[in-house]
C-alpha atoms as a PDB file:
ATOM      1  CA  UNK A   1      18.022  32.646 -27.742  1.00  0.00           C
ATOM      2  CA  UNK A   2      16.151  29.379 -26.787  1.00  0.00           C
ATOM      3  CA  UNK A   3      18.941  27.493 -26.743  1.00  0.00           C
ATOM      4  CA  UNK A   4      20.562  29.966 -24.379  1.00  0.00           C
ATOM      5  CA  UNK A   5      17.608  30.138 -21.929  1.00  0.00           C
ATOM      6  CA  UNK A   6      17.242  26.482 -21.858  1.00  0.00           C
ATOM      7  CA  UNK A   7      21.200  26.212 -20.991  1.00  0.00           C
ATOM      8  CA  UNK A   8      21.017  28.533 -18.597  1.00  0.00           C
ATOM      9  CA  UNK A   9      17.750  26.870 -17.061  1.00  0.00           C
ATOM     10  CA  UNK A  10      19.501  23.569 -16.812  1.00  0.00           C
ATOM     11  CA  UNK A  11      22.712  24.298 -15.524  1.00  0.00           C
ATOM     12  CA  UNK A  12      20.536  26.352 -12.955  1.00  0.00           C
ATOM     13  CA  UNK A  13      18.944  23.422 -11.821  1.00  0.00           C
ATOM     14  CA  UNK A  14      21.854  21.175 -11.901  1.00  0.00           C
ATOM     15  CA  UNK A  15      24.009  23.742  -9.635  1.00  0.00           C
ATOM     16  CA  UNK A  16      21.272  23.414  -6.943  1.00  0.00           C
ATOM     17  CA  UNK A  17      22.128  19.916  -6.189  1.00  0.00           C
ATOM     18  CA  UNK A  18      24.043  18.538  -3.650  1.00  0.00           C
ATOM     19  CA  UNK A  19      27.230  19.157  -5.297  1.00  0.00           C
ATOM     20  CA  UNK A  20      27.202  22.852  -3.773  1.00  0.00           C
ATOM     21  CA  UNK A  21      25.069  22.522  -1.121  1.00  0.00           C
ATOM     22  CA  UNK A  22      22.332  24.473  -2.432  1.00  0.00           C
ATOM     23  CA  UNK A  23      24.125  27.416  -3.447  1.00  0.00           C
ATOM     24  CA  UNK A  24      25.059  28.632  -6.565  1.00  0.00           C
ATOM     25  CA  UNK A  25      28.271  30.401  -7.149  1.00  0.00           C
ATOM     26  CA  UNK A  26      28.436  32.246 -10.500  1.00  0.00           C
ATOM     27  CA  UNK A  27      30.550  35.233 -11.696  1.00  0.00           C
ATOM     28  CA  UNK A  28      32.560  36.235 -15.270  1.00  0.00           C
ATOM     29  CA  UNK A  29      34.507  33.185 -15.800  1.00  0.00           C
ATOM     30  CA  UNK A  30      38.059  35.584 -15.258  1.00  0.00           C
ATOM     31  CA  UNK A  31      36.889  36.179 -12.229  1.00  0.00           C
ATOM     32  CA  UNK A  32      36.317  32.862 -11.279  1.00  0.00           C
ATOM     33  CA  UNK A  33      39.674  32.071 -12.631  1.00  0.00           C
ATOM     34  CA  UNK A  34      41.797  34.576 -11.209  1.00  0.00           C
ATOM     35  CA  UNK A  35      40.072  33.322  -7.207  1.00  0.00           C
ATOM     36  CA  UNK A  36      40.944  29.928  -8.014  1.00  0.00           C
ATOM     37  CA  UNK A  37      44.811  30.413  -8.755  1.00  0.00           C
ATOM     38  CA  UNK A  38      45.085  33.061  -6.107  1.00  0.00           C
ATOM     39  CA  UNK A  39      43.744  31.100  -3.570  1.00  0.00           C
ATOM     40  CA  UNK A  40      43.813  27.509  -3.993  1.00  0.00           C
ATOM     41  CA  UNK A  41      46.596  26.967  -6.854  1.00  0.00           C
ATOM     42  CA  UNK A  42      44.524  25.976  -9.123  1.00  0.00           C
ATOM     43  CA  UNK A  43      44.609  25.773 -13.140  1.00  0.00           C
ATOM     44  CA  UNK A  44      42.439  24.428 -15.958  1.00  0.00           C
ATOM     45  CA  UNK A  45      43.444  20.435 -16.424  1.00  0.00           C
ATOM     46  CA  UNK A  46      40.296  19.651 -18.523  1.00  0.00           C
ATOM     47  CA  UNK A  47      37.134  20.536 -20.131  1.00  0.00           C
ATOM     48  CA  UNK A  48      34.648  19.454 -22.043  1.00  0.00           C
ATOM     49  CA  UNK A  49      31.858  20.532 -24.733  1.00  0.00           C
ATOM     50  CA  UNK A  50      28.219  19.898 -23.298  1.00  0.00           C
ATOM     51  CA  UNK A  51      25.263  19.097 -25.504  1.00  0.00           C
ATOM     52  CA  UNK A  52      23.931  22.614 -24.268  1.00  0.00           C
ATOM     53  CA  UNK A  53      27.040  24.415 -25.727  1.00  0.00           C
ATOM     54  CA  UNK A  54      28.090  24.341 -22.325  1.00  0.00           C
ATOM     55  CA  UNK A  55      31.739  23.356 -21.250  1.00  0.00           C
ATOM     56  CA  UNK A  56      32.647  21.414 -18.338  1.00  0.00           C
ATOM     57  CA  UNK A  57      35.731  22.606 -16.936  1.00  0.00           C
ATOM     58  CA  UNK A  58      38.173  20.905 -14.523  1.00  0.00           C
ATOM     59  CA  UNK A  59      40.383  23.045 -12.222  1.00  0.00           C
ATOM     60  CA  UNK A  60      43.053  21.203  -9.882  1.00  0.00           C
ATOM     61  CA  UNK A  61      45.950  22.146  -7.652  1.00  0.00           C
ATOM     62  CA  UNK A  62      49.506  20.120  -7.030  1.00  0.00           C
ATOM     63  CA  UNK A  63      47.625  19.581  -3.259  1.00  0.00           C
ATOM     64  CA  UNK A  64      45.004  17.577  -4.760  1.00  0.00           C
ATOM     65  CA  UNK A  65      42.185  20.363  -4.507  1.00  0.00           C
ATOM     66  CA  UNK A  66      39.616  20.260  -7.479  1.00  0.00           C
ATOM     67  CA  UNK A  67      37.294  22.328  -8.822  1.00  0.00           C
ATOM     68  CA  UNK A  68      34.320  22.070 -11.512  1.00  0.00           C
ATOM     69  CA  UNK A  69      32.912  24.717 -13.595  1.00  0.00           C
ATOM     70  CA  UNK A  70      30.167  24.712 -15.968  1.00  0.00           C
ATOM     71  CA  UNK A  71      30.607  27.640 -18.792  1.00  0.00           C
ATOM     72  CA  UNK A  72      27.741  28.741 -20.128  1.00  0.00           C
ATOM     73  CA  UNK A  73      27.729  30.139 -23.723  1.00  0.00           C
ATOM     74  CA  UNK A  74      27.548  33.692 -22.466  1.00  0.00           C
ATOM     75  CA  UNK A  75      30.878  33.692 -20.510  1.00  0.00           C
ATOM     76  CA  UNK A  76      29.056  33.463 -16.908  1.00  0.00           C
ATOM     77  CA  UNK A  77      30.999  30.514 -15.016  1.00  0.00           C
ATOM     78  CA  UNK A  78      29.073  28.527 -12.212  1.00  0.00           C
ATOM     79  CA  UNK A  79      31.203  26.123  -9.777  1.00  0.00           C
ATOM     80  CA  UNK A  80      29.113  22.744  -9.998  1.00  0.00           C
ATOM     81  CA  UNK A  81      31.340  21.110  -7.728  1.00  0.00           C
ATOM     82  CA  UNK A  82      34.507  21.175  -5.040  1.00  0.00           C
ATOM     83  CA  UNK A  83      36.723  19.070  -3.237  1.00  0.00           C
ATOM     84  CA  UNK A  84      40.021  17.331  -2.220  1.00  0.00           C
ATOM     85  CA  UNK A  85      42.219  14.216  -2.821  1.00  0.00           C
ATOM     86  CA  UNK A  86      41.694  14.477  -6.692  1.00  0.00           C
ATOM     87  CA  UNK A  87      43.399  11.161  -7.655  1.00  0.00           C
ATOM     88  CA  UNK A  88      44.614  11.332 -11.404  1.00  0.00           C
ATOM     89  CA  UNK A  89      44.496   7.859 -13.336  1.00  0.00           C
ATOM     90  CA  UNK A  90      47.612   6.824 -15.687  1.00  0.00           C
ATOM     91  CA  UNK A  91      46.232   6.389 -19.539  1.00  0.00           C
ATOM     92  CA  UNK A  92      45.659   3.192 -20.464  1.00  0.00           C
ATOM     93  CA  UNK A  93      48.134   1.243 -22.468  1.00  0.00           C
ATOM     94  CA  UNK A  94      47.629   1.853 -26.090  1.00  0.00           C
ATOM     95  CA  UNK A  95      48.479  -0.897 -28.692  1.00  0.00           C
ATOM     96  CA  UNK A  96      46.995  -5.000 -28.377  1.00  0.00           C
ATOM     97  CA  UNK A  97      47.606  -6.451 -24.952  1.00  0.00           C
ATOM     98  CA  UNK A  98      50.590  -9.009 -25.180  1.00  0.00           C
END
């Protein structure tokens, strides 16, 4: 239950930062889902387990219009940051450079 609080606590102060301007938008992950397809296009492209048991989550659209989540461990989503021109980078080349 620690854990939890201490989560929670910490992605609360991290959503207050710049990224959002100050405000926090959280709601049921679905929820948060659902808006971003309906409205912007946008699907899951990546995530990512937090030391908190938080995930990261990465939301983009075939415009280039991006979205990150953080999940918290009770289901609650909170967007963390929001923008445009998401530029994807190729892999790098696998294998000993020739």
């Amino acid at each position: 239950m620690i854990r939890v609080l201490l989560a929670a606590g910490i992605a609360s102060a991290v959503l207050m930062g710049p990224a959002t301007g100050g405000q926090v938008v959280c709601k049921d992950r679905n929820e948060i889902i659902e808006i971003l397809a309906r409205k912007f296009g946008e699907t899951q492209r990546s995530f990512g387990l937090q030391n908190n048991k938080c995930i990261l989550e990465l939301y983009t659209s075939p415009s280039g219009t991006w979205t990150a989540l953080v999940t918290l461990p009770n289901g609650r989503s909170c967007v963390v940051g929001a923008g445009e021109a998401l530029t994807v980078l190729p892999p790098p080349p696998v294998g000993d450079p020739a």
